[in-house]
PDB file of N, CA and C in Angstrom:
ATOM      1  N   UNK A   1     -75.317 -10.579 -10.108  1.00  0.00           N
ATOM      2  CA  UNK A   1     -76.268 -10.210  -9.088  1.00  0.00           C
ATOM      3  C   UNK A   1     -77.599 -10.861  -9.440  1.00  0.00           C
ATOM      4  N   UNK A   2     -78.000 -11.475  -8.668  1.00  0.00           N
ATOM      5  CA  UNK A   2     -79.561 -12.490  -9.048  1.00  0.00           C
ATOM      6  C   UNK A   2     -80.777 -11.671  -8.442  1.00  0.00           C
ATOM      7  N   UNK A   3     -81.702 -11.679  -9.321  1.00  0.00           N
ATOM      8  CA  UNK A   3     -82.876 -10.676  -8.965  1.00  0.00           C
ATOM      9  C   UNK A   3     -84.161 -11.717  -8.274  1.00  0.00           C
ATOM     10  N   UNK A   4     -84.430 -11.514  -7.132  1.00  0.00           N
ATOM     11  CA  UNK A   4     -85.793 -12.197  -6.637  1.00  0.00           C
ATOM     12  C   UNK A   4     -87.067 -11.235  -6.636  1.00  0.00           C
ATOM     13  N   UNK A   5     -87.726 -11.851  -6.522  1.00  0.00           N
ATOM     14  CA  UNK A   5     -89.362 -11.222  -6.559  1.00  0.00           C
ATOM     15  C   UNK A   5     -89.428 -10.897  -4.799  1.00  0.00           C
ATOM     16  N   UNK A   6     -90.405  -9.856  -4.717  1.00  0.00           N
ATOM     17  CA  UNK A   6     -90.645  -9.212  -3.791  1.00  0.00           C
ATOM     18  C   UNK A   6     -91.385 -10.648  -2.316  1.00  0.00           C
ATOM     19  N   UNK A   7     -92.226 -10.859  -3.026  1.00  0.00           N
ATOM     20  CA  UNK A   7     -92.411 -12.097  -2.146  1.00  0.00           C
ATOM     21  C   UNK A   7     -91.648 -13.227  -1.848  1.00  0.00           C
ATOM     22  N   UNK A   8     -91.139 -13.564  -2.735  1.00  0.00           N
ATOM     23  CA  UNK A   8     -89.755 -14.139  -2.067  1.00  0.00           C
ATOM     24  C   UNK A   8     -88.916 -13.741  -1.323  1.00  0.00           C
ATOM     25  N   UNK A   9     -88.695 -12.759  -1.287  1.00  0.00           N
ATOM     26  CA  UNK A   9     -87.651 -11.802  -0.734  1.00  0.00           C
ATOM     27  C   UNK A   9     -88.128 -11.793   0.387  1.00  0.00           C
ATOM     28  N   UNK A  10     -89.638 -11.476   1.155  1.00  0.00           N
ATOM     29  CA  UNK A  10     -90.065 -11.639   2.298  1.00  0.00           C
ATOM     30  C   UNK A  10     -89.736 -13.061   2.643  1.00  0.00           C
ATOM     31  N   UNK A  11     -90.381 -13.830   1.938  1.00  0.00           N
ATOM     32  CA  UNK A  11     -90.126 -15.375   2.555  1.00  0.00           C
ATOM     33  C   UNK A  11     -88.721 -15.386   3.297  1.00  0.00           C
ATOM     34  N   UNK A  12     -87.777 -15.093   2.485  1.00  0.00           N
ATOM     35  CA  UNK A  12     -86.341 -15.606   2.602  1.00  0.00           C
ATOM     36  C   UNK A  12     -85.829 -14.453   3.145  1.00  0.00           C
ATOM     37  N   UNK A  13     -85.884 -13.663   4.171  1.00  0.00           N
ATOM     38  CA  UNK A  13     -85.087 -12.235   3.777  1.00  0.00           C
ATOM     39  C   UNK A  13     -83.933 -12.567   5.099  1.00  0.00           C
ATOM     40  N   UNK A  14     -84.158 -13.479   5.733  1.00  0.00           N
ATOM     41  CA  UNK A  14     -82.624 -13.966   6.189  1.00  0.00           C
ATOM     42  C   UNK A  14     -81.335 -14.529   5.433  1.00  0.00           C
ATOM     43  N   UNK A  15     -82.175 -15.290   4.289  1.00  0.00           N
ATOM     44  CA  UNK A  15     -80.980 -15.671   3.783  1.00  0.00           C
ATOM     45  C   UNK A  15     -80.645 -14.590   2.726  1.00  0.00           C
ATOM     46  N   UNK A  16     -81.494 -13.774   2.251  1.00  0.00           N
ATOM     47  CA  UNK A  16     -81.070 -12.787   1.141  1.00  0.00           C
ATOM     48  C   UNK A  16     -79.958 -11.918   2.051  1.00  0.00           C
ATOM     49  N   UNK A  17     -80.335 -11.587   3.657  1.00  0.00           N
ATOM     50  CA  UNK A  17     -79.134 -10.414   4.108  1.00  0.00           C
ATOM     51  C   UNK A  17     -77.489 -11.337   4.378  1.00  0.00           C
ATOM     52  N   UNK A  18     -77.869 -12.641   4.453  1.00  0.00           N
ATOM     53  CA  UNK A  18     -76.877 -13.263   4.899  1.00  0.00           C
ATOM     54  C   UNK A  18     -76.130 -13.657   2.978  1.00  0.00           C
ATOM     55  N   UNK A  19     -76.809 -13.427   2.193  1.00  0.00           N
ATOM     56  CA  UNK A  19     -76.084 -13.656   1.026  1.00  0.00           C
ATOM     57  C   UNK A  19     -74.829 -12.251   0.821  1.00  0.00           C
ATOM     58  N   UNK A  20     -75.826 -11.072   1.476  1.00  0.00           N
ATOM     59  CA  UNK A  20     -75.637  -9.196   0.620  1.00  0.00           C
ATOM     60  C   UNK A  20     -74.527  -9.562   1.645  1.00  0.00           C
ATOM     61  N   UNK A  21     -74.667  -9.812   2.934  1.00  0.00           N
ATOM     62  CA  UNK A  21     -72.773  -9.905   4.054  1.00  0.00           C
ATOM     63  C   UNK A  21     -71.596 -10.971   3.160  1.00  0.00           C
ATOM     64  N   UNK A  22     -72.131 -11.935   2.608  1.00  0.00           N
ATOM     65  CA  UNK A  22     -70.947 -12.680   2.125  1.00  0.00           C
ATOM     66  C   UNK A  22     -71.263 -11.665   0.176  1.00  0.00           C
ATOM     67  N   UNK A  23     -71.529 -10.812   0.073  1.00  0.00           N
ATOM     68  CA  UNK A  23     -70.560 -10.412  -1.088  1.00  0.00           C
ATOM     69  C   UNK A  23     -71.453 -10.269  -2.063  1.00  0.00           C
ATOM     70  N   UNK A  24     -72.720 -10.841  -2.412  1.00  0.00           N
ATOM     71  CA  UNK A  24     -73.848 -11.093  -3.052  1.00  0.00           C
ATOM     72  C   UNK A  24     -74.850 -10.281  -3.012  1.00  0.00           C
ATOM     73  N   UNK A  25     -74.828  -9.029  -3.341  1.00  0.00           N
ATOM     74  CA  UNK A  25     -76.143  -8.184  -3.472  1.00  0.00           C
ATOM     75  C   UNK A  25     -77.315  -8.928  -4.158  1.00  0.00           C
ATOM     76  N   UNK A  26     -78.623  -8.589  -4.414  1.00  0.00           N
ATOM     77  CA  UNK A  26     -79.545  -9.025  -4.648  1.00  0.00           C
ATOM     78  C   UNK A  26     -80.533  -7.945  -5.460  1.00  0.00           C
ATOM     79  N   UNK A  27     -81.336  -8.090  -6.594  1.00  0.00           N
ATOM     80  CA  UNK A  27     -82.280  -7.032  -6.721  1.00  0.00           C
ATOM     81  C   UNK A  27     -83.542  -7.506  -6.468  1.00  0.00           C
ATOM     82  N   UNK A  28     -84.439  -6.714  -5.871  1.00  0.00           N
ATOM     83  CA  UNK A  28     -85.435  -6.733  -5.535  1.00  0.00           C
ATOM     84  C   UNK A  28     -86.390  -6.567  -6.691  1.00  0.00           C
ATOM     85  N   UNK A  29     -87.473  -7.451  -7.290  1.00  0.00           N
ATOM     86  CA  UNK A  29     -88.394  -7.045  -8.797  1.00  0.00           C
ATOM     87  C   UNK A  29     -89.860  -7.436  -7.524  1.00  0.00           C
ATOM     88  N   UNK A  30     -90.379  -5.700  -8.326  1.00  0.00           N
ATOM     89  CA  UNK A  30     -92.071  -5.951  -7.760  1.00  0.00           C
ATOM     90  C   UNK A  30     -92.895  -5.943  -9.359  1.00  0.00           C
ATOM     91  N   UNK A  31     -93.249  -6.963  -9.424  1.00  0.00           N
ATOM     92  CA  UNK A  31     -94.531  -6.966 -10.719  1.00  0.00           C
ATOM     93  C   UNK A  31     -93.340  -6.974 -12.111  1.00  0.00           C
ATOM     94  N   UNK A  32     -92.229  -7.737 -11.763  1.00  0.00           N
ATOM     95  CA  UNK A  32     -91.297  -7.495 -13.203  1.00  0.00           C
ATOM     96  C   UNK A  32     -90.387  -6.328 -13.296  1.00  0.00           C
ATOM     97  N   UNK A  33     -90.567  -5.441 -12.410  1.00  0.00           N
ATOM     98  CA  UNK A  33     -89.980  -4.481 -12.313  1.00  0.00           C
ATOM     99  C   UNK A  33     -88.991  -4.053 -11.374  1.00  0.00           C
ATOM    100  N   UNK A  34     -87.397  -3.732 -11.814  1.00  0.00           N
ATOM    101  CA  UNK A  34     -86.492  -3.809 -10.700  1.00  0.00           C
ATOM    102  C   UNK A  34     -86.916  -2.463  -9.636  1.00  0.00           C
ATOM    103  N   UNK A  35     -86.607  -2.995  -8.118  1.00  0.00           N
ATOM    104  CA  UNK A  35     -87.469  -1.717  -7.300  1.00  0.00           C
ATOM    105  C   UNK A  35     -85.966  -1.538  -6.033  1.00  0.00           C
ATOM    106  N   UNK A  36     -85.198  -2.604  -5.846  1.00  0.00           N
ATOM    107  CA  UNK A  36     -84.165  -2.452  -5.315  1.00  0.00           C
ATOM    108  C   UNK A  36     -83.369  -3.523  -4.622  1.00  0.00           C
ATOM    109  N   UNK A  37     -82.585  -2.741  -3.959  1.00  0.00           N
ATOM    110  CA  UNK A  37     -80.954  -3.618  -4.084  1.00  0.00           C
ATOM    111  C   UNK A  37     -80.872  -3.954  -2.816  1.00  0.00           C
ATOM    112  N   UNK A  38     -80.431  -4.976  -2.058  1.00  0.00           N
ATOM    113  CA  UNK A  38     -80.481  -5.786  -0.777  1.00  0.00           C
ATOM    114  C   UNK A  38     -78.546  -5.549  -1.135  1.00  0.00           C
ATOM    115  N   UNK A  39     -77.636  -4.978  -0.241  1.00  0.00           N
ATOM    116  CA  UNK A  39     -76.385  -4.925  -0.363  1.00  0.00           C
ATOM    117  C   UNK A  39     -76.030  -4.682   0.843  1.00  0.00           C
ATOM    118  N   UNK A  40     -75.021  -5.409   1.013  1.00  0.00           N
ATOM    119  CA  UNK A  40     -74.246  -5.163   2.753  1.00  0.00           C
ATOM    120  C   UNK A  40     -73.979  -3.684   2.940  1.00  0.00           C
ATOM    121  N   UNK A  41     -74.287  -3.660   4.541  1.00  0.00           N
ATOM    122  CA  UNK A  41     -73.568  -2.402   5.159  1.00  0.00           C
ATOM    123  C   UNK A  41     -72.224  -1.617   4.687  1.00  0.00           C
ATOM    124  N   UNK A  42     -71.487  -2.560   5.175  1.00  0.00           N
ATOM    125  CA  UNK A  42     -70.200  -2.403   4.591  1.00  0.00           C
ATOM    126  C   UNK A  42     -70.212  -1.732   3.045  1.00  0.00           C
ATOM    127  N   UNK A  43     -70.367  -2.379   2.440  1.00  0.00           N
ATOM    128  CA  UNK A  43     -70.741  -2.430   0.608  1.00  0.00           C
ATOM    129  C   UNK A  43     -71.288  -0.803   0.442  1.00  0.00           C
ATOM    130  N   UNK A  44     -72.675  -0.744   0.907  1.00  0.00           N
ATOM    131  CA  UNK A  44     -73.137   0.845   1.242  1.00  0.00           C
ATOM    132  C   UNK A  44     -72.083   1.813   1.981  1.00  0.00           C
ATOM    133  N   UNK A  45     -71.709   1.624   3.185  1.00  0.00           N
ATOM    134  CA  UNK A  45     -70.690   2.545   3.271  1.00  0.00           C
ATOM    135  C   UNK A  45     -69.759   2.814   2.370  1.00  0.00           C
ATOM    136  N   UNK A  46     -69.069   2.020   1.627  1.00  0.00           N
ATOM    137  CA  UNK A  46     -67.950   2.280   0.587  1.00  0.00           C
ATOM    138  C   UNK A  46     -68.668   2.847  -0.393  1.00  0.00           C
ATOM    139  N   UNK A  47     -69.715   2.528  -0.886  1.00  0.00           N
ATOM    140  CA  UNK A  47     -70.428   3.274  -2.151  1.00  0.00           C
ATOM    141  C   UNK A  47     -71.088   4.832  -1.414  1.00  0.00           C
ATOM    142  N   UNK A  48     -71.461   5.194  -0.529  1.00  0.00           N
ATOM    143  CA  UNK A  48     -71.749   6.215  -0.371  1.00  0.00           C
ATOM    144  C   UNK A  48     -70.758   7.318   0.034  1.00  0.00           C
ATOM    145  N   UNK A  49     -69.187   6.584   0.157  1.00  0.00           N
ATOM    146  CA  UNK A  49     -68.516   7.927   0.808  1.00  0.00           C
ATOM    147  C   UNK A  49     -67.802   8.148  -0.917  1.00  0.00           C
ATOM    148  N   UNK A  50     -68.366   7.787  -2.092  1.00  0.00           N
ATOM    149  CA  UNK A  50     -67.832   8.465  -3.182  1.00  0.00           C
ATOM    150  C   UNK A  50     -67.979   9.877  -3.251  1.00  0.00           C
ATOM    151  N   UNK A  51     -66.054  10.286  -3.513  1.00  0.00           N
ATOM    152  CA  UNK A  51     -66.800  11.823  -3.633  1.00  0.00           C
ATOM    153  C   UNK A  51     -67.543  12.245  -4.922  1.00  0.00           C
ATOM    154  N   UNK A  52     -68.122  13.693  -4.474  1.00  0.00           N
ATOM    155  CA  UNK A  52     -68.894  14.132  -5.573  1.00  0.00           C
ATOM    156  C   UNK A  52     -67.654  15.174  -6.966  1.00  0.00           C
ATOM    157  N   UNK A  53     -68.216  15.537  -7.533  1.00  0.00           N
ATOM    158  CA  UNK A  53     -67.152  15.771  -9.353  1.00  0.00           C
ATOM    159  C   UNK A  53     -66.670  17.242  -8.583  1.00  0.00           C
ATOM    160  N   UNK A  54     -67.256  18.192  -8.050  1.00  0.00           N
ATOM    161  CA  UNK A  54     -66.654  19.508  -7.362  1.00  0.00           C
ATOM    162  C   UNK A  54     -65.626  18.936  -6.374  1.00  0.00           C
ATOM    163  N   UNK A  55     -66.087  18.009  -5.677  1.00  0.00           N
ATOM    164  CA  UNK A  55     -64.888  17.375  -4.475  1.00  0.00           C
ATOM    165  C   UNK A  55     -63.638  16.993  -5.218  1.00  0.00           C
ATOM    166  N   UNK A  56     -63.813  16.055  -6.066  1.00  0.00           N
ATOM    167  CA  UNK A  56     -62.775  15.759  -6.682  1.00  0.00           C
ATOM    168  C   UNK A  56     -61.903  17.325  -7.289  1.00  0.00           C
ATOM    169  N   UNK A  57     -62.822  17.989  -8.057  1.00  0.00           N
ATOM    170  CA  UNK A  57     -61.853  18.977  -8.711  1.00  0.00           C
ATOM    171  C   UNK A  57     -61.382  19.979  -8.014  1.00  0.00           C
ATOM    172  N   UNK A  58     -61.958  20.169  -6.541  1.00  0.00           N
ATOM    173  CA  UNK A  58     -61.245  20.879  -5.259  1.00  0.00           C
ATOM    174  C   UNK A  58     -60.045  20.362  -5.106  1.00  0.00           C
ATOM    175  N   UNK A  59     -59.782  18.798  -5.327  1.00  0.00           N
ATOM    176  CA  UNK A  59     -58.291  18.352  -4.568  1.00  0.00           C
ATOM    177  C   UNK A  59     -57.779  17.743  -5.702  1.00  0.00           C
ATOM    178  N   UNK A  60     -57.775  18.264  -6.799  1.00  0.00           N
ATOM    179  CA  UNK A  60     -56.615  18.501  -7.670  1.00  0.00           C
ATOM    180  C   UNK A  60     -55.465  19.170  -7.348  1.00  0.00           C
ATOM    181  N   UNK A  61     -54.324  18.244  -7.288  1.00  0.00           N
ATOM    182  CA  UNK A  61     -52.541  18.682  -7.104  1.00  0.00           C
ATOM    183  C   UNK A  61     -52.471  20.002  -8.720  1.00  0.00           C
ATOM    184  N   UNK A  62     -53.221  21.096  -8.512  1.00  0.00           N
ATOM    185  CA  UNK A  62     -53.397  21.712  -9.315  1.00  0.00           C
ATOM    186  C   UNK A  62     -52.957  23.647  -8.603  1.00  0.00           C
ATOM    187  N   UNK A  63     -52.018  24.321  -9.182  1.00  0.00           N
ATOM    188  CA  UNK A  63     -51.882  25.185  -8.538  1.00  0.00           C
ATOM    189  C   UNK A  63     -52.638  26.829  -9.631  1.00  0.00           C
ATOM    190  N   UNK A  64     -53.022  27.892  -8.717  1.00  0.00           N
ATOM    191  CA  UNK A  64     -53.606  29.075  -9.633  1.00  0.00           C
ATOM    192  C   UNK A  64     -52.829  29.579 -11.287  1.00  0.00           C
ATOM    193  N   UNK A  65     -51.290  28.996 -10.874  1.00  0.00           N
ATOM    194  CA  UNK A  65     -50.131  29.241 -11.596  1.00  0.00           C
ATOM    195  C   UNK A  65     -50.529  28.292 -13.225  1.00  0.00           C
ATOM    196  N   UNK A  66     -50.952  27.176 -12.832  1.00  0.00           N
ATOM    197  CA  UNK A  66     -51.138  25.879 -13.922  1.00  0.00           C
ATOM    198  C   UNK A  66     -52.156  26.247 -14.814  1.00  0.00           C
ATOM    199  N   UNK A  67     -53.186  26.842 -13.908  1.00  0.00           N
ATOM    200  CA  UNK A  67     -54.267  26.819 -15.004  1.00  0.00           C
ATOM    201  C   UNK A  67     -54.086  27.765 -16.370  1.00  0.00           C
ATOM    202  N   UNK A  68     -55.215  27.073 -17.212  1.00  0.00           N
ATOM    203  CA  UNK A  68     -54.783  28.038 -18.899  1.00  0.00           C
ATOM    204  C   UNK A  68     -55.638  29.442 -18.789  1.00  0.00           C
ATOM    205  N   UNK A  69     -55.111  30.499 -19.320  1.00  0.00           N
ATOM    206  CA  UNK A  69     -55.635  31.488 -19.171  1.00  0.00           C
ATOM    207  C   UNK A  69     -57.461  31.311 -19.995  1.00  0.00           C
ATOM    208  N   UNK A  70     -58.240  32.589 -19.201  1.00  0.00           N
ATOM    209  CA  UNK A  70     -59.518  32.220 -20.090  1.00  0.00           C
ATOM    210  C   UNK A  70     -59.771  32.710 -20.837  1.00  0.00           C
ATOM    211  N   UNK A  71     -60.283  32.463 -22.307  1.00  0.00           N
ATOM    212  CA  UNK A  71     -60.237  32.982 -23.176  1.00  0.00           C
ATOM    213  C   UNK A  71     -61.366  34.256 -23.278  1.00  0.00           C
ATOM    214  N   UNK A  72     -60.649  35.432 -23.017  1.00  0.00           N
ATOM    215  CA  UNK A  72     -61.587  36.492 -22.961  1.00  0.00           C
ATOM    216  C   UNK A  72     -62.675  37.008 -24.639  1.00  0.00           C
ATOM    217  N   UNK A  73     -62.557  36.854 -25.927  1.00  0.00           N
ATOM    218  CA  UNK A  73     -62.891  37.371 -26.931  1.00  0.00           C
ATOM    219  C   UNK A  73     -64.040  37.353 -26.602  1.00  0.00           C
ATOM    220  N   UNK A  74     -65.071  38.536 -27.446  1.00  0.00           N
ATOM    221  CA  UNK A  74     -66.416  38.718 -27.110  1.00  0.00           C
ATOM    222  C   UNK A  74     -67.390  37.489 -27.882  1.00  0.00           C
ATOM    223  N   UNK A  75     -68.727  37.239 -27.397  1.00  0.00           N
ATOM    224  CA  UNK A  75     -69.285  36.178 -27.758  1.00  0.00           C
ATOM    225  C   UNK A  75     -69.890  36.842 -29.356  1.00  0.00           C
ATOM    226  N   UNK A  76     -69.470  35.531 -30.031  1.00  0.00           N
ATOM    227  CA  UNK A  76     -69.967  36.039 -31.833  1.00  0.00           C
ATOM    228  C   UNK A  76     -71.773  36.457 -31.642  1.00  0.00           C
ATOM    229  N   UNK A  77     -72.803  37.027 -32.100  1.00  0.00           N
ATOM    230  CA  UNK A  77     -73.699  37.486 -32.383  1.00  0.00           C
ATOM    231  C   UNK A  77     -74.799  36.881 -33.042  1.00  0.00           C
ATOM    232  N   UNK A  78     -75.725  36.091 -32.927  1.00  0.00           N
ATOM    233  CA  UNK A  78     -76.612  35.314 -33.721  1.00  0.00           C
ATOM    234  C   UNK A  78     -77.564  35.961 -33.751  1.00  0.00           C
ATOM    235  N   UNK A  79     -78.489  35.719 -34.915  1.00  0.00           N
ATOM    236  CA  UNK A  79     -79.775  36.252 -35.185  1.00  0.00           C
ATOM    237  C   UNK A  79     -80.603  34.710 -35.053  1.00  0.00           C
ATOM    238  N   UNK A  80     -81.884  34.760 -34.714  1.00  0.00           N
ATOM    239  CA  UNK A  80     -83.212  33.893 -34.658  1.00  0.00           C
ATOM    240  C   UNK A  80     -84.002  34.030 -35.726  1.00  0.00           C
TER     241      UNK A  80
END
């Protein structure tokens, strides 16, 4: 992924969107500093419909039967 400067990025920002459609994201640097990512539509849709870690562990092929029992013993006692 090749990083351009912010003013460049204005100059050129046809060819930067026509790079992010053929496959080529881009980072955006203001003052040396990365500030963001020029990436196809497409590209964003697929990265944003990731599910989240509760989604995933909702649709676990996992039944009430499978899981390990929880370990009930009382919590040990510390002093400060």
């Amino acid at each position: 992924m090749r990083e351009i400067q912010l003013r460049d990025a204005k100059a050129s920002l046809s060819a930067v969107v026509d790079e992010a459609v053929r496959g080529e994201p881009a980072i955006i640097t203001r003052h040396g500093k990365r500030e963001a990512v020029v990436l196809s539509f497409k590209e964003w849709e697929r990265l944003s419909q990731v599910p989240s870690f509760g989604q995933l562990l909702m649709s676990a092929p996992i039944g009430p039967d499978e899981l390990p029992e929880r370990d009930r013993t009382p919590l040990r006692t510390t002093e400060f």
